[in-house]
N, C-alpha and C. Protein backbone atom coordinates (compact mmCIF):
# COMPACT_ATOMS: atom_id res chain seq x y z
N UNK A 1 75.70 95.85 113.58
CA UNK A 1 76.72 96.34 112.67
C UNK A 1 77.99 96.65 113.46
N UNK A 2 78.99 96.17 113.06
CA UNK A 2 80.20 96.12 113.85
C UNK A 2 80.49 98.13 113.24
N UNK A 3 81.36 98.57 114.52
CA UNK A 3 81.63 99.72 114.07
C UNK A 3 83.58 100.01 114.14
N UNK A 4 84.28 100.97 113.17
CA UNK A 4 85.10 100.38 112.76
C UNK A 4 85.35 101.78 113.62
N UNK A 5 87.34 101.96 113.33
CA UNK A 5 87.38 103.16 114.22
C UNK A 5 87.95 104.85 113.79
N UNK A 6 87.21 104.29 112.76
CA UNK A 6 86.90 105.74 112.53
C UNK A 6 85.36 106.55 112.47
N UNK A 7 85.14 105.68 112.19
CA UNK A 7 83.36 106.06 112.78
C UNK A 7 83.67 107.59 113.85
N UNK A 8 83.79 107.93 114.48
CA UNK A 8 84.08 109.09 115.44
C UNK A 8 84.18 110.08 114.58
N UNK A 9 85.32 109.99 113.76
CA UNK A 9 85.86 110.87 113.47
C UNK A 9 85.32 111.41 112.18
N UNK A 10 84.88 110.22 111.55
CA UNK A 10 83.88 110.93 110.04
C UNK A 10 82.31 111.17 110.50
N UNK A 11 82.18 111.23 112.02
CA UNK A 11 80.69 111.97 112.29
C UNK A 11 81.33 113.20 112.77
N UNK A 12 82.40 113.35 112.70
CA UNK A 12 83.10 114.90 113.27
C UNK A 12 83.55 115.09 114.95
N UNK A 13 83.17 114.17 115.50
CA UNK A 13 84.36 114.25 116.64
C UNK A 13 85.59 114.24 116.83
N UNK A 14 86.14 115.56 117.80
CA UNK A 14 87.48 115.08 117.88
C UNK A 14 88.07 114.62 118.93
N UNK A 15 88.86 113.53 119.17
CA UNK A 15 89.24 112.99 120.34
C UNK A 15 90.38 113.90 120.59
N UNK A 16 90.21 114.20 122.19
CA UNK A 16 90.78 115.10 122.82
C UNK A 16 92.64 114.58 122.89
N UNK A 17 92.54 113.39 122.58
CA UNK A 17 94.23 112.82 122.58
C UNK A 17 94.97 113.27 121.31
N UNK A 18 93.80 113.73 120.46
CA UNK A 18 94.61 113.73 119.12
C UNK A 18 94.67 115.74 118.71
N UNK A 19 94.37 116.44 119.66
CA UNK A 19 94.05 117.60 119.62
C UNK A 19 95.24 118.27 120.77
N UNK A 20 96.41 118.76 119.93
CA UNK A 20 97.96 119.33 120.74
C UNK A 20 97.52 120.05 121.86
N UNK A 21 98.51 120.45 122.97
CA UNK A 21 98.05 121.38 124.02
C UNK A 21 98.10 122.60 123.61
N UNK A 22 97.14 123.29 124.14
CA UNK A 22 96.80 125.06 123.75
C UNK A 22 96.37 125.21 122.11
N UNK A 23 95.71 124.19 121.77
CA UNK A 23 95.08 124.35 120.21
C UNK A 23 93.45 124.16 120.86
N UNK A 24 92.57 125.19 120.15
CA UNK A 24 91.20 125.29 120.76
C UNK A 24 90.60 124.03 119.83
N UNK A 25 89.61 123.37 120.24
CA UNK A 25 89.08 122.08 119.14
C UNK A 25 88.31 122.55 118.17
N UNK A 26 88.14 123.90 118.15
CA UNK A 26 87.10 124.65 116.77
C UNK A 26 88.28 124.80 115.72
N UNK A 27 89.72 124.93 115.76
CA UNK A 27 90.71 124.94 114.94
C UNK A 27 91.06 123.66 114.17
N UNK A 28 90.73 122.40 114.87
CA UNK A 28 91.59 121.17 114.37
C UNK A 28 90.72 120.59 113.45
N UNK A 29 91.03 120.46 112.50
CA UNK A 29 90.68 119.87 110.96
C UNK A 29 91.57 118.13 110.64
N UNK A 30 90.76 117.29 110.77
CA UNK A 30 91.22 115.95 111.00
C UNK A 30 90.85 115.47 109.23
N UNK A 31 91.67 115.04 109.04
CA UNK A 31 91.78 114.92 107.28
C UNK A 31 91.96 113.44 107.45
N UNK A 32 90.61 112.45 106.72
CA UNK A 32 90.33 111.04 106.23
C UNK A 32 90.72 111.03 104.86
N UNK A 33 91.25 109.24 105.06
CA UNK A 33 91.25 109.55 103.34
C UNK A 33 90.41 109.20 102.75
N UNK A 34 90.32 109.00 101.50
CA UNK A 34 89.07 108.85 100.63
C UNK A 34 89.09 107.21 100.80
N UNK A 35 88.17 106.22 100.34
CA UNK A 35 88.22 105.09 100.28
C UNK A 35 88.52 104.52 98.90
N UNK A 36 89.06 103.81 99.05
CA UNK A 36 89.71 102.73 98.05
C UNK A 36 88.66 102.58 96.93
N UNK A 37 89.05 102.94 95.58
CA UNK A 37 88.77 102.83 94.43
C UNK A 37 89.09 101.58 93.71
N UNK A 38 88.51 100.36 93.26
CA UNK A 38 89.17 99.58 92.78
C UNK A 38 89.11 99.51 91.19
N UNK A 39 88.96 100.70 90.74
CA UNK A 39 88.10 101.10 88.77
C UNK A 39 89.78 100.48 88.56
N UNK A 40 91.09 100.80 88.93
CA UNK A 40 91.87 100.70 88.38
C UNK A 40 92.74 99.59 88.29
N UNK A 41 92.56 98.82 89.44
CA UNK A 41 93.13 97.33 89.02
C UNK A 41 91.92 96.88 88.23
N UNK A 42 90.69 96.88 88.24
CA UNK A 42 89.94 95.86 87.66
C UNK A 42 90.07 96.28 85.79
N UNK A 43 89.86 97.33 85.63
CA UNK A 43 90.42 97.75 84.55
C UNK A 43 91.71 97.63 83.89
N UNK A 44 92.94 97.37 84.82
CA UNK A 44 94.05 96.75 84.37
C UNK A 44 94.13 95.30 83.81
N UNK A 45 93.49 94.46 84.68
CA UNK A 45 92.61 92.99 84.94
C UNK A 45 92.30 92.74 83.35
N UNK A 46 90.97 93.53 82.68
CA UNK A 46 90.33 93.85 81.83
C UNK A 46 91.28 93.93 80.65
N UNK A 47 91.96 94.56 80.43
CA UNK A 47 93.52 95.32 79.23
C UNK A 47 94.29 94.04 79.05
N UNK A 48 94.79 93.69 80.28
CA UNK A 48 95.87 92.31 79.99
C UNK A 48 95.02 91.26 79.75
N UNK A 49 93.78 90.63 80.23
CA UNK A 49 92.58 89.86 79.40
C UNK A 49 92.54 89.75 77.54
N UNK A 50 92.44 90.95 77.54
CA UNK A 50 91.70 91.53 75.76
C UNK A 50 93.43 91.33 75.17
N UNK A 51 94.29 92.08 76.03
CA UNK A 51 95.51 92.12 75.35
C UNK A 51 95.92 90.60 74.72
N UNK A 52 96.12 89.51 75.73
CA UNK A 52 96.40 88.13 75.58
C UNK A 52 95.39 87.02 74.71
N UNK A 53 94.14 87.82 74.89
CA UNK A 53 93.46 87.13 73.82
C UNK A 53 93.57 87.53 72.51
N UNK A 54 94.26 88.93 72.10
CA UNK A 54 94.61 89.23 71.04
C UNK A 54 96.14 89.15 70.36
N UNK A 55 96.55 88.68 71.19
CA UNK A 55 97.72 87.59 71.10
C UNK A 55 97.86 86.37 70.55
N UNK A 56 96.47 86.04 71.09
CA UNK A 56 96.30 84.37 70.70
C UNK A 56 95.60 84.12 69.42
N UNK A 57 95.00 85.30 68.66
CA UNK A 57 94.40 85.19 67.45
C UNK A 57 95.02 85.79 66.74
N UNK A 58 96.13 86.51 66.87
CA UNK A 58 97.33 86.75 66.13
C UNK A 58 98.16 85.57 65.95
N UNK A 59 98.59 84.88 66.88
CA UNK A 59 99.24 83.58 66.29
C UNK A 59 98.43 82.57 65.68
N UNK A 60 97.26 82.61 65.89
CA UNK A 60 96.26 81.92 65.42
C UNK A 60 96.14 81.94 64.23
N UNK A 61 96.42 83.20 63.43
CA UNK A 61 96.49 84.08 62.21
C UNK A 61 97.46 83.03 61.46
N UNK A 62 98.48 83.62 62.31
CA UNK A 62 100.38 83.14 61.60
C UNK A 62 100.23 81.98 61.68
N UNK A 63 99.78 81.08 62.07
CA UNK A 63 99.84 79.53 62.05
C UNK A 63 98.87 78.72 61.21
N UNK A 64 97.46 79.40 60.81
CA UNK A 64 96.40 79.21 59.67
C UNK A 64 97.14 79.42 58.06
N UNK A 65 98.41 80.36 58.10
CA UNK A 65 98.64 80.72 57.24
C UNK A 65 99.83 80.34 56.68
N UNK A 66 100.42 80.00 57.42
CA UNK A 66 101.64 78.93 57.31
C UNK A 66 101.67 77.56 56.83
N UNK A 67 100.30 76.94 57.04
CA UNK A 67 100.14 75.46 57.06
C UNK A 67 98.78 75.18 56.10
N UNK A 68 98.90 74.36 55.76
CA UNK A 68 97.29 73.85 54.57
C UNK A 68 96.73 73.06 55.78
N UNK A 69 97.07 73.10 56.97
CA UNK A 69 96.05 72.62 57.83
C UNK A 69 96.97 72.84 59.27
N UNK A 70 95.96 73.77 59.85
CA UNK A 70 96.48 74.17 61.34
C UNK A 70 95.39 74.03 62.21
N UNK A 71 95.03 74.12 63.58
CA UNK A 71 94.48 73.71 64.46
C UNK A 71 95.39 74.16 65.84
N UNK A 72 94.01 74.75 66.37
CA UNK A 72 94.90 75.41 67.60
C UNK A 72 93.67 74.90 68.87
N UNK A 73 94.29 74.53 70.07
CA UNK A 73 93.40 74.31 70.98
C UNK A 73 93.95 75.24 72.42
N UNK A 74 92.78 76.25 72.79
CA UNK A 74 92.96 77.01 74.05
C UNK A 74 91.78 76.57 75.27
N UNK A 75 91.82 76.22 76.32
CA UNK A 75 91.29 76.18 77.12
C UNK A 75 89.73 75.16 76.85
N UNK A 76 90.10 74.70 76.25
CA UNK A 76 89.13 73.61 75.87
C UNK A 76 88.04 74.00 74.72
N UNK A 77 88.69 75.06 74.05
CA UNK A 77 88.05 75.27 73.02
C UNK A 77 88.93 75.09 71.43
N UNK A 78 88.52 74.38 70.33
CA UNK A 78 89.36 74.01 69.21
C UNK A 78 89.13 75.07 68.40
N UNK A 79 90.15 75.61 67.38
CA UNK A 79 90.03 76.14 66.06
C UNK A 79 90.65 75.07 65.15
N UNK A 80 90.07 74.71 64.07
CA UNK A 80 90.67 73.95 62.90
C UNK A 80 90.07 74.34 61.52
N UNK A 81 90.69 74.87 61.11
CA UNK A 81 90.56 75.51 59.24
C UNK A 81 91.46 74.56 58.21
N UNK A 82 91.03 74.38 57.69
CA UNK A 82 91.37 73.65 56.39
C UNK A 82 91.41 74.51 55.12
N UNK A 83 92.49 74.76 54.54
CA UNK A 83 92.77 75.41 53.22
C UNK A 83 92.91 74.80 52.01
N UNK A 84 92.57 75.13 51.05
CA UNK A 84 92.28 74.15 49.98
C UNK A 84 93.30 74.83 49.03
């Protein structure tokens, strides 16, 4: 397992370079940050997905309803309704 470089420091060592002169090492409190959350792009990801597909069945709507025969093709899938 490759080890990265903070490893040290989130088992609680403190390196003596990073600890000022005349500060005792029972005082120094070394603050990590949290790790990367990704809930919020993928969830953004998710919103603009649903958003654009509800876009496309909204015009899908307006164009069934406009015409006695419309037909819409997305991504290799057809809609075609026929109104009588």
């Amino acid at each position: 397992m490759m080890r990265q470089p903070t490893d040290q420091l989130r088992a609680g060592h403190r390196p003596a370079d990073l600890i000022p002169d005349g500060i005792h090492p029972v005082h120094v409190t070394i603050n990590l940050p949290a790790p990367r959350s990704y809930a919020g792009p993928v969830l953004l990801v998710l919103a603009a997905s649903f958003g654009i597909c509800a876009v496309i069945l909204a015009l899908t709507q307006l164009a069934l309803a406009a015409a006695p025969f419309a037909g819409l093709s997305v991504g290799g899938v057809t809609v075609a309704l026929r109104r009588k």
